[in-house]
Protein backbone atom coordinates (compact mmCIF):
# COMPACT_ATOMS: atom_id res chain seq x y z
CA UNK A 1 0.00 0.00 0.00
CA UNK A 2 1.45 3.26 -0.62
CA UNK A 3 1.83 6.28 1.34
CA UNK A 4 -1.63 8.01 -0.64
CA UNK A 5 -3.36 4.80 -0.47
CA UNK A 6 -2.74 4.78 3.85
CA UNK A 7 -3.76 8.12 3.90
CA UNK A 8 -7.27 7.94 2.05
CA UNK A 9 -7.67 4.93 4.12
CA UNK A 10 -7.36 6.63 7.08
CA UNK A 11 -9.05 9.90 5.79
CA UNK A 12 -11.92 7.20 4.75
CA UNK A 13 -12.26 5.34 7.71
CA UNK A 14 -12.72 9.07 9.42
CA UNK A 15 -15.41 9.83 7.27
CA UNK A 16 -17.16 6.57 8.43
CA UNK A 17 -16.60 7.41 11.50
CA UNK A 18 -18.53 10.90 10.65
CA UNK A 19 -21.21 8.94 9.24
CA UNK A 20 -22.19 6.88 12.05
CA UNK A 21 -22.34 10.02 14.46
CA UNK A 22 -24.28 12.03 11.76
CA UNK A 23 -27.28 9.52 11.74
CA UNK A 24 -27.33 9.99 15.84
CA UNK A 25 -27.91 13.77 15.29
CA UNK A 26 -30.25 13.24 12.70
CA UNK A 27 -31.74 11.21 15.10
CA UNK A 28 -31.87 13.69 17.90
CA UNK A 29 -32.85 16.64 16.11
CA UNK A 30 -35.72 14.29 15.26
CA UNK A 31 -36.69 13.51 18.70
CA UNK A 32 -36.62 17.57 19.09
CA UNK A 33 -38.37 18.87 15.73
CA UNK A 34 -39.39 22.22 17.50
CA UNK A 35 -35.50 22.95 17.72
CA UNK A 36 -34.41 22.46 14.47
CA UNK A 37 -37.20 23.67 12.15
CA UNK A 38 -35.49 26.41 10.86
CA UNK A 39 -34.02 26.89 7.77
CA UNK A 40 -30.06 26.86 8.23
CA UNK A 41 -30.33 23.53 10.09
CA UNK A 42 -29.95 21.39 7.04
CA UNK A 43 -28.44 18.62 5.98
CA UNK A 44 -24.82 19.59 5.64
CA UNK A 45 -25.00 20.89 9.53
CA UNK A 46 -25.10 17.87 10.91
CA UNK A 47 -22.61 16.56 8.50
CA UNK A 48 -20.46 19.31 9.56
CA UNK A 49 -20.41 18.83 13.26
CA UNK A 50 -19.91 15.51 12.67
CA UNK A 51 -17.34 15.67 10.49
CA UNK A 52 -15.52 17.84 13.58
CA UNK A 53 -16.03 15.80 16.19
CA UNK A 54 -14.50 12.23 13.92
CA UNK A 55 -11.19 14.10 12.74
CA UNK A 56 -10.77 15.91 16.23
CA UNK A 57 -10.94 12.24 17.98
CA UNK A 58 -10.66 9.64 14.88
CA UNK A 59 -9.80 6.84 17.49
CA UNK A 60 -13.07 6.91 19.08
CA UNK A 61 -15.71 5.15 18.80
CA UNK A 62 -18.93 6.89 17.62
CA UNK A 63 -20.81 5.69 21.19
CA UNK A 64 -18.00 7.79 22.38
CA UNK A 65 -18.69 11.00 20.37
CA UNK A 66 -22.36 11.39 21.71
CA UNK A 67 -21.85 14.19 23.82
CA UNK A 68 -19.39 15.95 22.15
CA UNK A 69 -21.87 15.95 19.05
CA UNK A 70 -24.90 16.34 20.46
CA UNK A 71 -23.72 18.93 22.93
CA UNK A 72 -22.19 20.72 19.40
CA UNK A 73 -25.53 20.54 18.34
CA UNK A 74 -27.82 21.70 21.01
CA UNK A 75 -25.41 24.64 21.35
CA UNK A 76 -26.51 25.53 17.43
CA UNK A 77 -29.86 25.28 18.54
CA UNK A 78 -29.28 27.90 22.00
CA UNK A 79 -27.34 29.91 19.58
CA UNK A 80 -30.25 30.38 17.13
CA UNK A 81 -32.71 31.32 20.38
CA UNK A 82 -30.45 34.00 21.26
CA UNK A 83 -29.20 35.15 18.15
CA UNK A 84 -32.59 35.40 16.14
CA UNK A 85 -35.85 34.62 18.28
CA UNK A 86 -34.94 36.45 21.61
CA UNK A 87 -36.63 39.96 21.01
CA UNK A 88 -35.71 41.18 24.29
CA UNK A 89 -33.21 41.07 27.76
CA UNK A 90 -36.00 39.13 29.40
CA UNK A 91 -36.30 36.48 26.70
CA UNK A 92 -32.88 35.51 26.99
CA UNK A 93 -32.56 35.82 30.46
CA UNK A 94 -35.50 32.94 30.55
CA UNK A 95 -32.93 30.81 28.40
CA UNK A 96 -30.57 31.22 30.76
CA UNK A 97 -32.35 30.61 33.99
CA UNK A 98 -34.10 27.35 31.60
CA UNK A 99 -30.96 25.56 31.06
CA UNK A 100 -29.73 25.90 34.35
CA UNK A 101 -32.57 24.54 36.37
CA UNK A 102 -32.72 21.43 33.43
CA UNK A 103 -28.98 20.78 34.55
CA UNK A 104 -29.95 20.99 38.25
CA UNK A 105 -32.58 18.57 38.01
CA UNK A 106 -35.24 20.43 37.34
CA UNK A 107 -38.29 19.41 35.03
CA UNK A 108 -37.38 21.06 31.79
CA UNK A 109 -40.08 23.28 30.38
CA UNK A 110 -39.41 23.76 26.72
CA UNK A 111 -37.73 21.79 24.22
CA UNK A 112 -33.85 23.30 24.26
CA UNK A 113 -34.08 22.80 27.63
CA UNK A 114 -35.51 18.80 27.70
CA UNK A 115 -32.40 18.19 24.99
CA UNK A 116 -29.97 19.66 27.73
CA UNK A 117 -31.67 17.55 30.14
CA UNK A 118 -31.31 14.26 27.89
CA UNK A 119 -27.17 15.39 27.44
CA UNK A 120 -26.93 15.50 31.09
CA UNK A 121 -28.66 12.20 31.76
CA UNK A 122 -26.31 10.08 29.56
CA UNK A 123 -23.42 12.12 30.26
CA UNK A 124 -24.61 11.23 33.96
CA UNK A 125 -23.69 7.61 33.32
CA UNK A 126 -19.94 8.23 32.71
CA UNK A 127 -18.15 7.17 36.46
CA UNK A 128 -16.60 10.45 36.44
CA UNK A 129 -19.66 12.32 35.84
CA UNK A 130 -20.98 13.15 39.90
CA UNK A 131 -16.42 14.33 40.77
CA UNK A 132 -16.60 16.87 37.84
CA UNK A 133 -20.27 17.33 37.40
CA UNK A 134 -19.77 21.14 39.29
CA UNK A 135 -17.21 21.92 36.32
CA UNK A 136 -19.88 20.68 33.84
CA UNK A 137 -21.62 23.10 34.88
CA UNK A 138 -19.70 26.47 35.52
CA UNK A 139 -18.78 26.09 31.25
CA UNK A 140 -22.26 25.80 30.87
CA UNK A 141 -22.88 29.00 32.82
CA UNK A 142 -19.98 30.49 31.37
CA UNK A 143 -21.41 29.64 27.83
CA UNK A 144 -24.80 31.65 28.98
CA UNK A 145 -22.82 34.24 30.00
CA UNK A 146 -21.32 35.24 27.25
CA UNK A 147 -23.93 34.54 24.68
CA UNK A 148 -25.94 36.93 27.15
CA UNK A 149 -22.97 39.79 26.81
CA UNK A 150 -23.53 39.45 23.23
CA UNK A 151 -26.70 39.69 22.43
CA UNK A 152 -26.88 42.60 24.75
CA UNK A 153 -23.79 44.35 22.11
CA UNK A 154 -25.83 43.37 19.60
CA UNK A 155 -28.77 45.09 20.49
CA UNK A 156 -26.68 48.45 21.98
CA UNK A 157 -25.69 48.24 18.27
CA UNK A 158 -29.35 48.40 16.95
CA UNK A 159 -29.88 51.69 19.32
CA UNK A 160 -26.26 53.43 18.85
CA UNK A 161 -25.47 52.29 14.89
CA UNK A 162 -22.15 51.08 16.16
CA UNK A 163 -20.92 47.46 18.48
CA UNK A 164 -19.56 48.88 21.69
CA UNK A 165 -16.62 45.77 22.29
CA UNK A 166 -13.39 46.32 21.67
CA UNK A 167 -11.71 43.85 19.57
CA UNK A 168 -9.99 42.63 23.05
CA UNK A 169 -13.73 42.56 24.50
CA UNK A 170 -14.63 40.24 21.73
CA UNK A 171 -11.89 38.23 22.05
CA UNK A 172 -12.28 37.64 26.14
CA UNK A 173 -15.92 36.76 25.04
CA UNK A 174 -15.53 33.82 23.53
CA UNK A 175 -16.64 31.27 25.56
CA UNK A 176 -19.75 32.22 23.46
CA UNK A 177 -18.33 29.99 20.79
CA UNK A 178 -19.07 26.62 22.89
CA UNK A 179 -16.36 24.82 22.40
CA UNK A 180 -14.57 24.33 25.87
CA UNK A 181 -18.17 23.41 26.81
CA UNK A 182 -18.38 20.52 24.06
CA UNK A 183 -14.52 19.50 25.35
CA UNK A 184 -15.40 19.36 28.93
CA UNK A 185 -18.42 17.25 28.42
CA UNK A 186 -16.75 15.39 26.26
CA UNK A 187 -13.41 14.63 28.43
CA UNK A 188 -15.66 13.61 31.46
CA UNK A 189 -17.47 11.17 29.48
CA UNK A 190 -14.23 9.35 28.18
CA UNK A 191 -11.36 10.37 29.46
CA UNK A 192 -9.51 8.52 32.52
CA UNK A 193 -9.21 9.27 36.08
CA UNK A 194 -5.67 10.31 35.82
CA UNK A 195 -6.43 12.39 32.85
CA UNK A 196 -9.15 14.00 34.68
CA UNK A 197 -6.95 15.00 37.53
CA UNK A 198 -5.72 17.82 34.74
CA UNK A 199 -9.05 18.81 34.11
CA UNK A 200 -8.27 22.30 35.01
CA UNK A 201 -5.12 22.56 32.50
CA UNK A 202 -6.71 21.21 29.75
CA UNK A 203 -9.56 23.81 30.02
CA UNK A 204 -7.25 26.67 30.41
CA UNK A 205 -5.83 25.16 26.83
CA UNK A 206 -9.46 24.83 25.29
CA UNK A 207 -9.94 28.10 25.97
CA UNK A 208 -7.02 29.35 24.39
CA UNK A 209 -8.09 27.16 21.67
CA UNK A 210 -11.23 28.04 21.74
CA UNK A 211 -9.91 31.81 21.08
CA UNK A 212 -8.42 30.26 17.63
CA UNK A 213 -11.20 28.63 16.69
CA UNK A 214 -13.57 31.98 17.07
CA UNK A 215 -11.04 33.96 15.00
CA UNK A 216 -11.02 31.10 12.41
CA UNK A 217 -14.77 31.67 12.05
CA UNK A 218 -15.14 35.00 11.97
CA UNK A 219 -12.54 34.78 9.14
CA UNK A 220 -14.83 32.38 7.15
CA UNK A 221 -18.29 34.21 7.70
CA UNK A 222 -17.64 37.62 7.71
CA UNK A 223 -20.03 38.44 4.91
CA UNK A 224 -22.68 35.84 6.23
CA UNK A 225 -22.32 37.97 9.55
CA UNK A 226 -22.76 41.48 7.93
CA UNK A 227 -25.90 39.59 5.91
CA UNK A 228 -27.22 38.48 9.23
CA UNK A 229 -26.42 41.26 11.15
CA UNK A 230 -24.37 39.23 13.50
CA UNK A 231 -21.06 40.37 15.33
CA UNK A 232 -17.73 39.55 13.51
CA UNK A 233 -13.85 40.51 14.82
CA UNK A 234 -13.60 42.60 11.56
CA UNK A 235 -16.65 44.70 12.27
CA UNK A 236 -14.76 45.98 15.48
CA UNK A 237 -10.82 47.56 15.55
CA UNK A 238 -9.76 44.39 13.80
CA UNK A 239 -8.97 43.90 9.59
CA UNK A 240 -7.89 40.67 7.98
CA UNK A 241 -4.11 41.59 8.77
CA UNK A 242 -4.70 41.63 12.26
CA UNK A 243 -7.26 38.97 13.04
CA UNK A 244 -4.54 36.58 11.30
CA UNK A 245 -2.18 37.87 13.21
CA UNK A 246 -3.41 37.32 16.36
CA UNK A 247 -4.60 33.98 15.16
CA UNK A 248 -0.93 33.30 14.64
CA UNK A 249 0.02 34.31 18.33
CA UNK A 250 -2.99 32.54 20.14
CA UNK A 251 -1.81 28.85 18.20
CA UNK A 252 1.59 29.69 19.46
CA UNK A 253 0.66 30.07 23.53
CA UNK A 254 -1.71 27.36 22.64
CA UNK A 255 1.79 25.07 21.78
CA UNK A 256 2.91 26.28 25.00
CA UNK A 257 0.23 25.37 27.17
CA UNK A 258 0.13 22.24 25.64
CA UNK A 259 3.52 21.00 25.90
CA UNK A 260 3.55 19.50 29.29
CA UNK A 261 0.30 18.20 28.91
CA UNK A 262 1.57 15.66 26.34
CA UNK A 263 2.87 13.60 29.21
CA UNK A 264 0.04 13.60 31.40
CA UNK A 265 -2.75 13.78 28.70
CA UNK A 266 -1.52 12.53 25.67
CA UNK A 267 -4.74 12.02 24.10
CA UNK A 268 -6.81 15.31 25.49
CA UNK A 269 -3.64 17.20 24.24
CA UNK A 270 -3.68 15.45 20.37
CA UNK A 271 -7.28 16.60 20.77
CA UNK A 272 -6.89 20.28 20.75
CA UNK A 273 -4.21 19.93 18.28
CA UNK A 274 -6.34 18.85 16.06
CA UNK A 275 -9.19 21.01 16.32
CA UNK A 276 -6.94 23.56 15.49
CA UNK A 277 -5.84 22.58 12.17
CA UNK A 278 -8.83 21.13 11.15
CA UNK A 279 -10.40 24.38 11.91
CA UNK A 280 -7.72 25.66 10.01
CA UNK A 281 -8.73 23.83 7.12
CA UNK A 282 -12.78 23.85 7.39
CA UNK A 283 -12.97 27.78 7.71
CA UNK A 284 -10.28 27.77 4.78
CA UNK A 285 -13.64 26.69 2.43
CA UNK A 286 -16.74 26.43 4.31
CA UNK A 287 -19.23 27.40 7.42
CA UNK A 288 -21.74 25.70 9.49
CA UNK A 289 -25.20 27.60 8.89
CA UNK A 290 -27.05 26.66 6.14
CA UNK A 291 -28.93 29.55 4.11
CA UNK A 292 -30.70 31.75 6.31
């Protein structure tokens, strides 16, 4: 075999991988209709996410990708809420105060929160699950947080005619991007005890990564996010030059931070290494949404 054929084996067995988890989330967003009725949750979506998830852990099994997809998912679905249905602060404050009581055990009222609910449930069956549920959480209320700081930009912008964040505002914001979320669900659900006893390094990494990975973005849908009216680092005190830039900086503390945790976390570490430069390549050609 030679060194192409190993490597579109490889790439193919990845995309199998990808398929198996993509039929889950169909599956889910069927169990949850009212969630994912609108128009830019189409087909290629949930291929996308899935897609993510399989190349960022292509060793895993697709049992093992549940939460990390799903999770991806339902944070499309809170994203759209926020972004395009909640009309005022007290609509999203509701959100908010939703998904927290549906992670606490409460009954969940409405159908973003009884897919939380369902994430936390089977997540709940992972051994590690009741030591790190409290972190779980806090990037879950981090998550809120920040989508809440945006959407309250975005509508100082509809009053003013201009976003009031700074391009280092925006930046600090991004746990509004989801991603540590996804990773720390994710990481409780399969990782080992002794990995887990770095919890708190690794998410200081996925952040930093998670920095990337929002720059990446807004790199790829900067003309979807003046279309949709949606916040963007190059609608702040931020061009092209710069964003890339910084981009370049932020992978470079990111090698730092992971360095040592090759040792102790060999696997967790691989992880974030490659969302990176898959990111790097997705963004290079595509986005998420679907048409809006």
């Amino acid at each position: 075999m030679t060194a192409a054929t190993r490597a579109a084996a490889e790439q193919g067995r990845i995309c199998a991988l990808a398929t198996h988890c993509a039929r889950d989330l169909q599956n889910r967003a069927g169990a949850h209709p009212e969630l994912f009725d609108a128009k830019p949750f189409d087909a290629t979506l949930f291929n996308a996410v899935s897609l993510a998830n399989a190349f960022g852990s292509p060793d895993d099994a697709h049992e093992d990708l549940r939460i990390a997809n799903r999770t991806a998912l339902w944070i499309f679905a809170l994203d759209w809420l926020i972004d395009y249905r909640a009309t005022a602060p007290e609509d999203v404050a509701a959100i908010r105060a939703e998904c927290v009581a549906a992670v606490a055990g409460g009954t969940p009222a409405t159908p973003l929160a009884r897919f939380l609910a369902e994430i936390r449930d089977l997540l709940a069956t992972a051994p590690a699950f009741a030591a790190h549920e409290e972190v779980w959480r806090d990037e879950l209320r981090r998550m809120l947080d920040a989508m809440a700081l945006e959407w309250e930009w975005k509508a100082a912008r509809a009053e003013t005619g201009s976003w009031p964040p700074t391009f280092e505002d925006y930046l600090r914001n991004a746990d509004n991007f989801g991603s540590t979320f996804v990773n720390a669900g994710h990481w409780i659900f399969t990782s080992e005890p002794g990995v887990l006893a770095h919890l708190a390094p690794l998410l200081e990494a996925s952040r930093e990564v998670q920095q990337v990975l929002r720059l990446l973005n807004d790199l790829a849908t900067y003309k979807r996010d003046v279309t949709w009216g949606d916040l963007n680092a190059m609608l702040l005190d931020a061009d092209r030059a710069t964003v890339r830039k910084r981009i370049g900086e932020l992978v470079d503390h990111c090698r730092t931070l992971l360095r040592p945790l090759h040792d102790s976390c060999p696997r967790e570490a691989v992880y974030l290494e490659r969302q990176i430069g898959y990111s790097m390549g997705f963004y290079g050609g595509a986005d998420y949404w679907g048409e809006l």
